[in-house]
Structure formats: C-alpha cells, structure tokens
C-alpha atoms as a PDB file:
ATOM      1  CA  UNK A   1       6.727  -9.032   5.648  1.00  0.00           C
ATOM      2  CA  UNK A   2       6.777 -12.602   4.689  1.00  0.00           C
ATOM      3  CA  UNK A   3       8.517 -14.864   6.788  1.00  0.00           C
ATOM      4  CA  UNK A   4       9.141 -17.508   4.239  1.00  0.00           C
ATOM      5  CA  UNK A   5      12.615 -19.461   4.073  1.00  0.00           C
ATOM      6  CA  UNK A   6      14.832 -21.159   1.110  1.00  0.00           C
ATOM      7  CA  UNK A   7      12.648 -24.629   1.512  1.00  0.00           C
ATOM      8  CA  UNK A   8       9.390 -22.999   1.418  1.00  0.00           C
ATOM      9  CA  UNK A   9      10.707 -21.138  -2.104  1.00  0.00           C
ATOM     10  CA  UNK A  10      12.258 -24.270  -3.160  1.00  0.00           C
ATOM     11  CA  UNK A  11       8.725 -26.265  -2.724  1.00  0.00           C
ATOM     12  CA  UNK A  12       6.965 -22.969  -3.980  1.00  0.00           C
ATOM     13  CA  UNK A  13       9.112 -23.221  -7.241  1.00  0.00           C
ATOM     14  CA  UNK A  14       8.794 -26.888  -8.075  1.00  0.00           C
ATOM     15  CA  UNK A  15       4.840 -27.041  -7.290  1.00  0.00           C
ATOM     16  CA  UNK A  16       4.822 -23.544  -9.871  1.00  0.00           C
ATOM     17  CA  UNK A  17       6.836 -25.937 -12.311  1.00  0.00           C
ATOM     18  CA  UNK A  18       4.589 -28.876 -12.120  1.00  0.00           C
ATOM     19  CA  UNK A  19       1.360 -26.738 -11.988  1.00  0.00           C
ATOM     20  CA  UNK A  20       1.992 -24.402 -15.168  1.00  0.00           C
ATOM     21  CA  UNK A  21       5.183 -26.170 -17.020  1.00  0.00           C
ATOM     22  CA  UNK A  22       8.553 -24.834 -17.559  1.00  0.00           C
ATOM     23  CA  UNK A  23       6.928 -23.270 -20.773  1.00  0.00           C
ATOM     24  CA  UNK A  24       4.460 -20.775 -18.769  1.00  0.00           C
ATOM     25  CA  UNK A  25       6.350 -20.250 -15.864  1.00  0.00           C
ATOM     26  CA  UNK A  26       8.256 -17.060 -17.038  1.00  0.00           C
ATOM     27  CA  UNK A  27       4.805 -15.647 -18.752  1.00  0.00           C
ATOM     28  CA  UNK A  28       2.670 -16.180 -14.918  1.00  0.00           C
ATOM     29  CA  UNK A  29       5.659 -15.013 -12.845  1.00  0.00           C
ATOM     30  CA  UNK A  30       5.609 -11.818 -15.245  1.00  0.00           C
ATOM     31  CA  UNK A  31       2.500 -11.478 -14.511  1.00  0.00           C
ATOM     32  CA  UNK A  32       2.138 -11.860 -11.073  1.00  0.00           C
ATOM     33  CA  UNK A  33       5.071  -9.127 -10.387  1.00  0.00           C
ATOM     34  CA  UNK A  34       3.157  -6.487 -13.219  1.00  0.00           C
ATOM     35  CA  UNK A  35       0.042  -7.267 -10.813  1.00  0.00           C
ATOM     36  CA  UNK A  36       1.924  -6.930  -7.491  1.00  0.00           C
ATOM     37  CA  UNK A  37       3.583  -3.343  -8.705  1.00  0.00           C
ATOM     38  CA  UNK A  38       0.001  -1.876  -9.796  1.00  0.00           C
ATOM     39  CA  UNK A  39      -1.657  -3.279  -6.214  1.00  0.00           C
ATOM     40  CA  UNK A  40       1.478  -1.722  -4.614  1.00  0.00           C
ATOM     41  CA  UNK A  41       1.107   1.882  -6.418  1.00  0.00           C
ATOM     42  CA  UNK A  42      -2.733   1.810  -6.008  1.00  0.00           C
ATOM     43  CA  UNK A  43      -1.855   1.549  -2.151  1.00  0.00           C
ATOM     44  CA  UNK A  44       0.701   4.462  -2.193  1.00  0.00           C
ATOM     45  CA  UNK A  45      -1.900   6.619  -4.048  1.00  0.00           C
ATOM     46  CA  UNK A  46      -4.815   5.506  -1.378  1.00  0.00           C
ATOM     47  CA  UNK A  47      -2.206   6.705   1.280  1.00  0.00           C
ATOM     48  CA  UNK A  48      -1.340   9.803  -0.295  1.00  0.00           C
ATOM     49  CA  UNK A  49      -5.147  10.303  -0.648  1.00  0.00           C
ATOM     50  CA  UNK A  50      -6.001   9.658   3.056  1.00  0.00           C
ATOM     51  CA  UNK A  51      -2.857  11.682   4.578  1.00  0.00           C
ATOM     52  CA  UNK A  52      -4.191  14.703   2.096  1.00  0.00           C
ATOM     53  CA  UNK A  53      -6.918  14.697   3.534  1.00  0.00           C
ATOM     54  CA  UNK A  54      -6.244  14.116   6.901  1.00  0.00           C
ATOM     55  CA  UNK A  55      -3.707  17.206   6.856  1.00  0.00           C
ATOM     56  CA  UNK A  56      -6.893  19.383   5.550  1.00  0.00           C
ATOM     57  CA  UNK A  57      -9.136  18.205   8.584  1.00  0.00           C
ATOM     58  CA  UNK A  58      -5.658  19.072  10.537  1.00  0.00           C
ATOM     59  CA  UNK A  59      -5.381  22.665   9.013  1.00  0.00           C
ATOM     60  CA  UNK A  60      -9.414  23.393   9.193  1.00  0.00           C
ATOM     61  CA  UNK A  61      -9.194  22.037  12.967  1.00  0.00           C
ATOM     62  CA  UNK A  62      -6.470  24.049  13.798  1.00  0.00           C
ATOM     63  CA  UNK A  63      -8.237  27.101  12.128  1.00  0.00           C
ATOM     64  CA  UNK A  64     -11.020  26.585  14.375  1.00  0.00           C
ATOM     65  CA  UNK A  65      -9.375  26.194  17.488  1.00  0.00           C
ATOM     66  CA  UNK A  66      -7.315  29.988  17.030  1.00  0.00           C
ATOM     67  CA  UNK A  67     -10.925  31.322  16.053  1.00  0.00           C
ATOM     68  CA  UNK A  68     -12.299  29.875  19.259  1.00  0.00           C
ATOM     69  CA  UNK A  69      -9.044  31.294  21.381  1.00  0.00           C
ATOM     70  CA  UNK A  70      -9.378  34.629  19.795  1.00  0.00           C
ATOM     71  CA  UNK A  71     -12.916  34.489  20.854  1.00  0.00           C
ATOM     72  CA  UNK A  72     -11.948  33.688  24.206  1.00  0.00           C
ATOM     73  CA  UNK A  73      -9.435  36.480  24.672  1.00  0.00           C
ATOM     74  CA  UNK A  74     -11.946  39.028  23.698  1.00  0.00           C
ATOM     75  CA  UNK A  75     -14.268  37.748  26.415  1.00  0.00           C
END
C-alpha cells in the first residue's frame, strides 16, 4: 500500500518527537490507529453495502431476463 522504507519511518518518528514531545507521542499515535480502525470498518461496511446491493440488481436482472426468455419461448 505504502511504499515507505526504514529511513522514511526513522525521519517520520523523530519529526513526530520534535513536533508533539516524547510526552504526547503515545496519546496521538493512539489516536491516530483508533481513527485509522473506524475509517477502515466504515469502508468494509460501505463495501458490504454496495456488493448487497449490487447482488439485488444481479438477482432482479436475472429475474427479468428468464421472464423475457419464457416470453420468447411461448412466441
């Protein structure tokens, strides 16, 4: 996904230490991981939602196209 190596977490971490202190640090990484897991299962439930519903326009298509065959063989 990321394509982000040891130096890039190494600079990462000691900007994050100078920014918010080795006081705060634990409290906004704790944060930023409970905020990461919430966006993460609000996507899976958005995908679940949209795969629902495509599978219903599946089933209702498919419905229609056996009426529509049926018709046809009685013609």
């Amino acid at each position: 996904m990321f394509d982000i190596g040891f130096f890039e977490l190494l600079v990462i971490f000691i900007l994050s230490i100078i920014i918010f202190g080795p006081n705060r640090l634990p409290e906004v990484v704790r944060y930023f991981v409970l905020s990461f897991k919430k966006l993460s299962s609000q996507f899976e439930e958005i995908k679940e939602d949209i795969s629902q519903s495509l599978e219903i326009e599946e089933t209702l298509l498919d419905e229609k196209n056996k009426k529509i065959l049926k018709d046809l063989d009685k013609g």
